[in-house]
N, C-alpha and C. Protein backbone atom coordinates (compact mmCIF):
# COMPACT_ATOMS: atom_id res chain seq x y z
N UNK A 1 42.57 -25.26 54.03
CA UNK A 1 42.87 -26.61 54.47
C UNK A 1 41.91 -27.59 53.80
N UNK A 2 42.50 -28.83 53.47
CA UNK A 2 41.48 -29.67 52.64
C UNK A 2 40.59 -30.43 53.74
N UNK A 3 39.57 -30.66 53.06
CA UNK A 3 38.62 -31.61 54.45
C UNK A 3 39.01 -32.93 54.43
N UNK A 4 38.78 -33.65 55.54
CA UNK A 4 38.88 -35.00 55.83
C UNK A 4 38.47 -35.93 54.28
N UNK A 5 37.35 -35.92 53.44
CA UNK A 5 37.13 -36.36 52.75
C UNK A 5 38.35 -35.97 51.46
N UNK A 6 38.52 -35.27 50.96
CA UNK A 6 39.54 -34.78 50.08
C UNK A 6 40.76 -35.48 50.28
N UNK A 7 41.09 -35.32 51.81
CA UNK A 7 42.40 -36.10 52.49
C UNK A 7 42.16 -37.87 51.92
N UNK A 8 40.93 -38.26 52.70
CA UNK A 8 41.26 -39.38 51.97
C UNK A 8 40.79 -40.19 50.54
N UNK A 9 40.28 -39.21 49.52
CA UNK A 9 40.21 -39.35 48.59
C UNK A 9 41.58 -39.79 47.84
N UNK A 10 42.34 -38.50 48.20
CA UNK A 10 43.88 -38.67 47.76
C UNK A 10 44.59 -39.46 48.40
N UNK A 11 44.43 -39.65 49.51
CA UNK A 11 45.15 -40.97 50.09
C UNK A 11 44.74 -42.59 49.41
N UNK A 12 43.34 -42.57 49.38
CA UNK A 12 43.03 -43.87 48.52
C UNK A 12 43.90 -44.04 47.74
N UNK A 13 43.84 -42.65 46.40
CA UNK A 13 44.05 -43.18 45.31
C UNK A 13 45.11 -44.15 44.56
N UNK A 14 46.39 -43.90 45.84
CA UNK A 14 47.44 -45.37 45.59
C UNK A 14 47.32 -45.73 47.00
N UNK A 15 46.14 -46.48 47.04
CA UNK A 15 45.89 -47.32 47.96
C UNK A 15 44.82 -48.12 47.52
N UNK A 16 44.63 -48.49 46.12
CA UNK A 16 43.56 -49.72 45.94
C UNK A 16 43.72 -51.27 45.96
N UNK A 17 44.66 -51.40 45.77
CA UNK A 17 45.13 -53.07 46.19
C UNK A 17 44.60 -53.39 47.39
N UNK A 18 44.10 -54.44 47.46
CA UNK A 18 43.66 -54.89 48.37
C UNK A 18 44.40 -55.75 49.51
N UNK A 19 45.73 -56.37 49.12
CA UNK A 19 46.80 -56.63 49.39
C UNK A 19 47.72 -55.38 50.04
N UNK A 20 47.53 -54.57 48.97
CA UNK A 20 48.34 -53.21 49.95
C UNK A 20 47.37 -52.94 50.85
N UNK A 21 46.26 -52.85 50.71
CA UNK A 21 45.34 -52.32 51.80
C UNK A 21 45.69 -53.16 52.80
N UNK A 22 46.18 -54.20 53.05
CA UNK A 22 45.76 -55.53 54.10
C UNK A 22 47.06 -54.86 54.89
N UNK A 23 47.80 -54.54 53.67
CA UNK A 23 49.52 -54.46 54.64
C UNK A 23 49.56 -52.61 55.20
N UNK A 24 48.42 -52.01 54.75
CA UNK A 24 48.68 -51.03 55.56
C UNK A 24 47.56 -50.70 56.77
N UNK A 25 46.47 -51.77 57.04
CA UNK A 25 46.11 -51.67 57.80
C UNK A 25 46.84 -52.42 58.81
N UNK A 26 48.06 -53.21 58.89
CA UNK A 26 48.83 -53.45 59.86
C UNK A 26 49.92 -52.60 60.37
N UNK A 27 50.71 -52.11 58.77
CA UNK A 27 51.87 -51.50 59.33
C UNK A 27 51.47 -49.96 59.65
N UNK A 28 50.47 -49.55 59.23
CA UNK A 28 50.47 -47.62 59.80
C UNK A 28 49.86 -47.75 61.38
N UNK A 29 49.28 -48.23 61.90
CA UNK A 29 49.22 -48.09 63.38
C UNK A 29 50.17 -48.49 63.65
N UNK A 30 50.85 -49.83 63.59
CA UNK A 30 52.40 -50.14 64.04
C UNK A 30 53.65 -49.13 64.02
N UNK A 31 53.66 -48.53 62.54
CA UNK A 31 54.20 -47.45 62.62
C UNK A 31 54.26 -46.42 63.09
N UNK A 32 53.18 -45.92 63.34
CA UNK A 32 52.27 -44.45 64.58
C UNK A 32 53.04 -44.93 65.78
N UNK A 33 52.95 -46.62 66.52
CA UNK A 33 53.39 -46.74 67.70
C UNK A 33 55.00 -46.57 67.52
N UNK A 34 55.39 -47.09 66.99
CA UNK A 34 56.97 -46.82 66.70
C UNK A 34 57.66 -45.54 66.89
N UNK A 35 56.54 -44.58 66.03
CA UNK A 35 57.17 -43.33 66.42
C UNK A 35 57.18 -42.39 67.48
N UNK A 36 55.72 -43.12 68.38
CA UNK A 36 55.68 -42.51 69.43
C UNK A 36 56.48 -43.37 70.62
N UNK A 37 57.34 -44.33 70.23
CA UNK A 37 58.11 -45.24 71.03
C UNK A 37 59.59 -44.69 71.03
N UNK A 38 59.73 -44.00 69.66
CA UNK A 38 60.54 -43.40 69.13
C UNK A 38 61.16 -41.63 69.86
N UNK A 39 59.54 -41.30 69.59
CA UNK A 39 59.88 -39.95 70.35
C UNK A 39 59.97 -40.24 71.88
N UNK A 40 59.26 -40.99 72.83
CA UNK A 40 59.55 -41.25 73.91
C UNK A 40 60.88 -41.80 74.50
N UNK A 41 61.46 -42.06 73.65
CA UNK A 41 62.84 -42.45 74.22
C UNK A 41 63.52 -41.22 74.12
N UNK A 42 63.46 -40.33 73.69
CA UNK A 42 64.42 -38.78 73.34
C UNK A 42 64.19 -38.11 75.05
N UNK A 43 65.18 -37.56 75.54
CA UNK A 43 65.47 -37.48 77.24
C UNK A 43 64.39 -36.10 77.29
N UNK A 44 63.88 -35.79 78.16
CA UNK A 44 63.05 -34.54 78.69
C UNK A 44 63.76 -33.11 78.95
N UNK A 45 63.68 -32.02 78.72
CA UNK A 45 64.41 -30.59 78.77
C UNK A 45 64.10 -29.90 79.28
N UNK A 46 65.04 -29.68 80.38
CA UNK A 46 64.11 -27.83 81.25
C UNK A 46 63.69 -26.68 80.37
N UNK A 47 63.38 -27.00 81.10
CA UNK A 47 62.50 -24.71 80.06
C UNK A 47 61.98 -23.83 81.08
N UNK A 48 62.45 -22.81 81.83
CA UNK A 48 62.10 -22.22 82.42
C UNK A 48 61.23 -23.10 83.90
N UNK A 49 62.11 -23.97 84.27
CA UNK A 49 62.07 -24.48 85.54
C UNK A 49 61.19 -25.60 86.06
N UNK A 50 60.98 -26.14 84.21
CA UNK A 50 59.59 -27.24 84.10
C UNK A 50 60.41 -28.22 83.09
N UNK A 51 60.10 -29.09 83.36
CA UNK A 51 60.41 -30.06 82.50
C UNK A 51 59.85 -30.60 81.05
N UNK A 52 60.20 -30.50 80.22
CA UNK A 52 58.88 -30.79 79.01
C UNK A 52 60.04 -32.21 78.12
N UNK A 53 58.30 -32.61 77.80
CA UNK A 53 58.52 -34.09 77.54
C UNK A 53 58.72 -33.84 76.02
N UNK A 54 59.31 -34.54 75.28
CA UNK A 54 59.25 -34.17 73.68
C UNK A 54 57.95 -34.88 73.17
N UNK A 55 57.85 -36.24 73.82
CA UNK A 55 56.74 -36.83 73.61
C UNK A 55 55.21 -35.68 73.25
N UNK A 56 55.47 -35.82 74.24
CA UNK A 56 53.87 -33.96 74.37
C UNK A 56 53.99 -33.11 73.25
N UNK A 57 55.09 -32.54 73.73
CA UNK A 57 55.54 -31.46 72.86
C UNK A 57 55.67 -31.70 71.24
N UNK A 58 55.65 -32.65 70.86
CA UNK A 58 55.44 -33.20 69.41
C UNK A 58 53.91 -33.77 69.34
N UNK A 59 53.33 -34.67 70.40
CA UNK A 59 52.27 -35.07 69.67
C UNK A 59 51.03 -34.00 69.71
N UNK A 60 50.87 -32.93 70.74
CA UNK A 60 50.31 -32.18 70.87
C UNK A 60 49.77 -30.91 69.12
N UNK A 61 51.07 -31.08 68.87
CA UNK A 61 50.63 -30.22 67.31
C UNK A 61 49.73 -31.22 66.08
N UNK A 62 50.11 -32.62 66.32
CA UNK A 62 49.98 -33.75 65.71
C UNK A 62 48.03 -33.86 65.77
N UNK A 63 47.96 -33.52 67.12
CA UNK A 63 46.51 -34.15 67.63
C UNK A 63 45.81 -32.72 67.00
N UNK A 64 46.28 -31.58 67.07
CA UNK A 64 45.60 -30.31 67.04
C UNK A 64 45.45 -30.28 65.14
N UNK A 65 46.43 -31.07 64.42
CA UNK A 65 46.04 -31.30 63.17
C UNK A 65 44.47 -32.21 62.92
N UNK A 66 44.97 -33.50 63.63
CA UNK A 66 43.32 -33.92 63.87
C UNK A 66 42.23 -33.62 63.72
N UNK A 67 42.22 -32.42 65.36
CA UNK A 67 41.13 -32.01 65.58
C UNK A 67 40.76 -31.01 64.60
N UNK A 68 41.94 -30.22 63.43
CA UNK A 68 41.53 -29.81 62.00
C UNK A 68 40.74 -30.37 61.17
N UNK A 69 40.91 -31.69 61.14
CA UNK A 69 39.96 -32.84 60.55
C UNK A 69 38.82 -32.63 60.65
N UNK A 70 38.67 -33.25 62.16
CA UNK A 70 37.36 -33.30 62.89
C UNK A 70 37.02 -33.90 64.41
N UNK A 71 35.98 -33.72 64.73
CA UNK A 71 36.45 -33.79 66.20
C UNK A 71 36.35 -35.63 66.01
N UNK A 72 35.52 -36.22 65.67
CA UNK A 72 35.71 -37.58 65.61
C UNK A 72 37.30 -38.16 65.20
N UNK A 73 37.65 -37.90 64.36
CA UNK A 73 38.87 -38.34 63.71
C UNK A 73 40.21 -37.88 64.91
N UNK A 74 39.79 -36.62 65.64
CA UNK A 74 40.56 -35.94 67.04
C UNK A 74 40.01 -36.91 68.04
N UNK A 75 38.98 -37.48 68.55
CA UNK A 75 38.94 -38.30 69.32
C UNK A 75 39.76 -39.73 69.32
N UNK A 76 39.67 -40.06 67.83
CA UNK A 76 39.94 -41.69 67.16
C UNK A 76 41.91 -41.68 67.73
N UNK A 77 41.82 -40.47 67.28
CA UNK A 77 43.60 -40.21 67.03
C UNK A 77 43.92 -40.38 68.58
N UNK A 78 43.03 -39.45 69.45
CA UNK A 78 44.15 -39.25 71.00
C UNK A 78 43.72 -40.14 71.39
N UNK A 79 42.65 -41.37 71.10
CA UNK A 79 42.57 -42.63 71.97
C UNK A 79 43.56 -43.56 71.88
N UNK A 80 43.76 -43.61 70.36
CA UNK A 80 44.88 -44.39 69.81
C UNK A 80 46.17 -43.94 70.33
N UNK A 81 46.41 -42.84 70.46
CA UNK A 81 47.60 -42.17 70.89
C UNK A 81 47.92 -42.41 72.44
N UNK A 82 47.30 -42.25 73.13
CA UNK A 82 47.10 -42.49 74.57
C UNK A 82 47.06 -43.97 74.47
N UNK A 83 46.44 -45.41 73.86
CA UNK A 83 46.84 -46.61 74.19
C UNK A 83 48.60 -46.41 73.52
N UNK A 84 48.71 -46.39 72.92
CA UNK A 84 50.20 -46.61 72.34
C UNK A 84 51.40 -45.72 73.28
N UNK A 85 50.97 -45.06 73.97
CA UNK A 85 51.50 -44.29 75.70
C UNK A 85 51.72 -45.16 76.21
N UNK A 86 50.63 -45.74 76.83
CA UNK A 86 50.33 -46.58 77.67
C UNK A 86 50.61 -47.75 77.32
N UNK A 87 50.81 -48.63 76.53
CA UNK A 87 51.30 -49.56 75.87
C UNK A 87 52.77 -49.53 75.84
N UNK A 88 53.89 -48.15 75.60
CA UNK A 88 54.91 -48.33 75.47
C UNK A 88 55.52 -48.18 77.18
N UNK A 89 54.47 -47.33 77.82
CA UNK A 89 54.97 -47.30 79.38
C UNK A 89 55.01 -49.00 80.02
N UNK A 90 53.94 -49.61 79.76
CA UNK A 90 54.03 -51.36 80.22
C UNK A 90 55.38 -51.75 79.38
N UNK A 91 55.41 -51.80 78.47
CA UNK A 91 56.80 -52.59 77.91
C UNK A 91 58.06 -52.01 78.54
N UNK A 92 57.57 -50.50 79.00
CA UNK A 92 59.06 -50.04 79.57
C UNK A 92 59.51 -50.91 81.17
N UNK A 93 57.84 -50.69 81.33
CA UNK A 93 58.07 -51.38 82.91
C UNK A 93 58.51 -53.17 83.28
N UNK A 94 58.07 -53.25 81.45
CA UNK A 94 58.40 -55.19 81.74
C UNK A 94 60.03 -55.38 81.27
N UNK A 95 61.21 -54.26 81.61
CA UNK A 95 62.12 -53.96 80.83
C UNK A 95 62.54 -54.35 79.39
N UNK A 96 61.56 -53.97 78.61
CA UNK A 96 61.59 -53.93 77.06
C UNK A 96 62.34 -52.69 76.74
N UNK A 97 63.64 -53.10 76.00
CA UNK A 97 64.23 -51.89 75.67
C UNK A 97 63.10 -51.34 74.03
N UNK A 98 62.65 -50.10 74.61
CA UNK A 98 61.42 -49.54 73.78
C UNK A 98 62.45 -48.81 72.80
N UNK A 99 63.73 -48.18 72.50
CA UNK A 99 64.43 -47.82 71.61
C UNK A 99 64.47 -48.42 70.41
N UNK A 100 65.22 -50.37 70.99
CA UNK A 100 65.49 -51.30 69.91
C UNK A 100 64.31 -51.88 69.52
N UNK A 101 62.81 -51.81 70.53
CA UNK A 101 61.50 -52.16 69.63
C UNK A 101 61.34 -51.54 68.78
N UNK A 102 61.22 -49.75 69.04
CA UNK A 102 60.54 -49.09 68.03
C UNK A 102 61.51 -48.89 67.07
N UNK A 103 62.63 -48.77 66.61
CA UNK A 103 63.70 -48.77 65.59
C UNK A 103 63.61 -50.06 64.85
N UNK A 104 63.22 -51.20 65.51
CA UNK A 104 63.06 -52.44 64.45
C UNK A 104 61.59 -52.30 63.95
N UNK A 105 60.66 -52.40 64.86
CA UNK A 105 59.19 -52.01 64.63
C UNK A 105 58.89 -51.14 63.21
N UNK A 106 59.54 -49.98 63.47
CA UNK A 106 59.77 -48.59 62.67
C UNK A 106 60.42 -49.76 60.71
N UNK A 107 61.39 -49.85 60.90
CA UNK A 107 62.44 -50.54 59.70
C UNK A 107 61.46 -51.43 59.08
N UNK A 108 60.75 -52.79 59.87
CA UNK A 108 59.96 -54.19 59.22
C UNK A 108 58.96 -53.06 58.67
N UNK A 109 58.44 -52.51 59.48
CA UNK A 109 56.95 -52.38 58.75
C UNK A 109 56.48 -51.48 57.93
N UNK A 110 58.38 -50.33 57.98
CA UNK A 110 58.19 -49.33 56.68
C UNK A 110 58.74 -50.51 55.20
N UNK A 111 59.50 -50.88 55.39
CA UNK A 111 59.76 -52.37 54.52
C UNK A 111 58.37 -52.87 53.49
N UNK A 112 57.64 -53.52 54.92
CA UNK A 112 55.95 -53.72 54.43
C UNK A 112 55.53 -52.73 53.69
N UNK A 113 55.47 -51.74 54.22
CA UNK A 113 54.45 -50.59 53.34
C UNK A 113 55.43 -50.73 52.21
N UNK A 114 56.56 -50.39 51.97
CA UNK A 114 57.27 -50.15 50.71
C UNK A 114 56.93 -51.46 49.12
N UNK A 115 57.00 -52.57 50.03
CA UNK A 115 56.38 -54.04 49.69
C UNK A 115 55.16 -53.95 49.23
N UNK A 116 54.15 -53.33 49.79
CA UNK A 116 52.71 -53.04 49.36
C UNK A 116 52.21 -52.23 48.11
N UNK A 117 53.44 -50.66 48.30
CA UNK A 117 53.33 -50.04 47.18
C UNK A 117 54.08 -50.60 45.98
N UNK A 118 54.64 -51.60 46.05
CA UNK A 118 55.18 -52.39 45.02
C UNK A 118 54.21 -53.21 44.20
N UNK A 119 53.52 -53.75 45.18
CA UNK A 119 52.62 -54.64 44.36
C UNK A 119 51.17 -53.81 44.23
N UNK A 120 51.01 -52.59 44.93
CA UNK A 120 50.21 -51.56 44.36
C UNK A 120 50.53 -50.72 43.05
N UNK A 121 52.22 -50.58 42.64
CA UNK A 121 52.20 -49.71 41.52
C UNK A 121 52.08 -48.47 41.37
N UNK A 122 52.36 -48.00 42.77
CA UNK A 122 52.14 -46.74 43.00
C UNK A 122 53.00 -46.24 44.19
N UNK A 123 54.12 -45.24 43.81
CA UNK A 123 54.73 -44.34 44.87
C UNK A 123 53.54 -43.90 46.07
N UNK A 124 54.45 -44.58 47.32
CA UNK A 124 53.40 -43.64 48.27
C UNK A 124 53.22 -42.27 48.67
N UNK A 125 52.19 -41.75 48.95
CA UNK A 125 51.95 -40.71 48.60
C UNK A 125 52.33 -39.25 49.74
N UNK A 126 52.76 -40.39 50.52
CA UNK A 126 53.67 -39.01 51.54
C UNK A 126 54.98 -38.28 50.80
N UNK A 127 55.37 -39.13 49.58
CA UNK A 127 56.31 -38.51 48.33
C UNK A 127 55.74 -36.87 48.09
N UNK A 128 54.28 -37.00 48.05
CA UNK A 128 53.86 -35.65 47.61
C UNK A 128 53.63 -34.32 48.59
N UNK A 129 53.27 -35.52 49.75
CA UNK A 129 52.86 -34.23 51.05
C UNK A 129 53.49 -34.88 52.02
N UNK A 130 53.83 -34.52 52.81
CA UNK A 130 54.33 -34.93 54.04
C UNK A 130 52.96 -35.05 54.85
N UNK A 131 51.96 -34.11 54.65
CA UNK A 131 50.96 -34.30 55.70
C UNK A 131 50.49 -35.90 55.45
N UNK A 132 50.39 -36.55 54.35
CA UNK A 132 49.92 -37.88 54.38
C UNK A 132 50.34 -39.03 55.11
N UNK A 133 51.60 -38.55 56.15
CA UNK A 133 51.95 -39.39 56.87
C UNK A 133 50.99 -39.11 58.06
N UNK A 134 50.48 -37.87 58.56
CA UNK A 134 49.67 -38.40 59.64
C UNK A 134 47.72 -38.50 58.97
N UNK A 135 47.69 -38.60 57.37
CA UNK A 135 46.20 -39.17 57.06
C UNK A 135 46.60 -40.95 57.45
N UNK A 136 47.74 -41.36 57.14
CA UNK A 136 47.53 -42.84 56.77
C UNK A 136 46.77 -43.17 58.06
N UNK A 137 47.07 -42.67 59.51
CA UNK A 137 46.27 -43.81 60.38
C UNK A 137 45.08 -43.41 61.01
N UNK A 138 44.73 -41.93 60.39
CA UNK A 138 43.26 -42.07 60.18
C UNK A 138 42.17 -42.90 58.81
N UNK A 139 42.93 -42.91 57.91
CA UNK A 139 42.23 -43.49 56.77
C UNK A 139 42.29 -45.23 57.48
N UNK A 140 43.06 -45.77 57.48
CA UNK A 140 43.07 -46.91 58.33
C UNK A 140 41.88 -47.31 59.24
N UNK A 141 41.95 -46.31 60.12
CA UNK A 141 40.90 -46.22 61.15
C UNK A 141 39.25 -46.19 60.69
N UNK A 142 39.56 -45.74 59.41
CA UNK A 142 38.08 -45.21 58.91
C UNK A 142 37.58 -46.63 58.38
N UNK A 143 38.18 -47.68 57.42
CA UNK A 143 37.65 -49.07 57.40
C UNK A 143 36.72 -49.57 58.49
N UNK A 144 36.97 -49.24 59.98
CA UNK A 144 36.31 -49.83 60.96
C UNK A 144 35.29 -49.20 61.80
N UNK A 145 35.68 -48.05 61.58
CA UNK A 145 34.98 -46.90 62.44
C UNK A 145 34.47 -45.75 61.52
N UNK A 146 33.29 -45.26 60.85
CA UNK A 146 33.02 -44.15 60.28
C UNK A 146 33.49 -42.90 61.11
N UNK A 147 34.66 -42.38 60.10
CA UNK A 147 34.89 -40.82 60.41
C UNK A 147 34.42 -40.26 59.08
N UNK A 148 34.08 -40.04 58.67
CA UNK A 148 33.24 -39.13 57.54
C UNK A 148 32.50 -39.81 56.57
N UNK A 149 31.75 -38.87 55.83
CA UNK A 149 30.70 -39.02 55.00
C UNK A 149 30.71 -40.26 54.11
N UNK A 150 32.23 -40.05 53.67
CA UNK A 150 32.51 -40.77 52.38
C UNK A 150 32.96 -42.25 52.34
N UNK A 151 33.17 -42.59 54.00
CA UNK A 151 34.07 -44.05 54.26
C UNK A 151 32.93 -44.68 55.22
């Protein structure tokens, strides 16, 4: 497994615009919430006489990648993860249909990023790995908050 630093070495590397940088420190947490607005709308399933949430049941492997990272970058992630819970439970309760947020949410701000790597010049790089969709909103995170050596 590559380390946190490696991860975002390669994530930088079509990420130097500073302009793209601006637009993906907005749209990848926006996007993170989207999808967890996304998976929360998908209905809950018995399993042996318990109910399981997909929500869980997806972000749970998500966070345990994390904590592959590191435990800081596993902390950064389930705090963030848990406000954006909690954030989509208030909008549910102020009857915000959270489907048609996170599906528009999801569309504008993959748009943005697409917009960014345009004027970056560079395919984004979840083209190459899929895992780089869950570095983008730790590398994000790392501008403000040191999670490793190198940021």
């Amino acid at each position: 497994m590559k380390t946190l630093e490696q991860w975002f070495t390669e994530y930088g590397a079509s990420h130097q615009n500073k302009t793209n940088q601006r637009i993906h420190k907005v749209a990848v947490p926006g996007i993170y919430f989207s999808i967890v607005g996304l998976i929360w709308c998908l209905p809950s399933f018995r399993f042996s006489g318990v109910d399981i949430e997909w929500l869980w049941l997806i972000l749970m492997p998500v966070l345990f990648f994390y904590y592959g990272l590191s435990r800081k970058v596993f902390t950064i992630m389930s705090l963030f993860t848990l406000a954006c819970v909690i954030g989509i439970e208030i909008l549910f309760q102020l009857n915000i249909n959270i489907l048609s947020l996170s599906l528009g949410l999801f569309i504008a701000l993959w748009v943005l990023q697409f917009i960014g790597h345009k004027i970056e010049g560079k395919k984004p790089s979840f083209f190459e790995d899929l895992q780089f969709l869950l570095i983008g909103p730790a590398w994000v995170f790392a501008f403000f908050i040191p999670l490793s050596d190198s940021k």
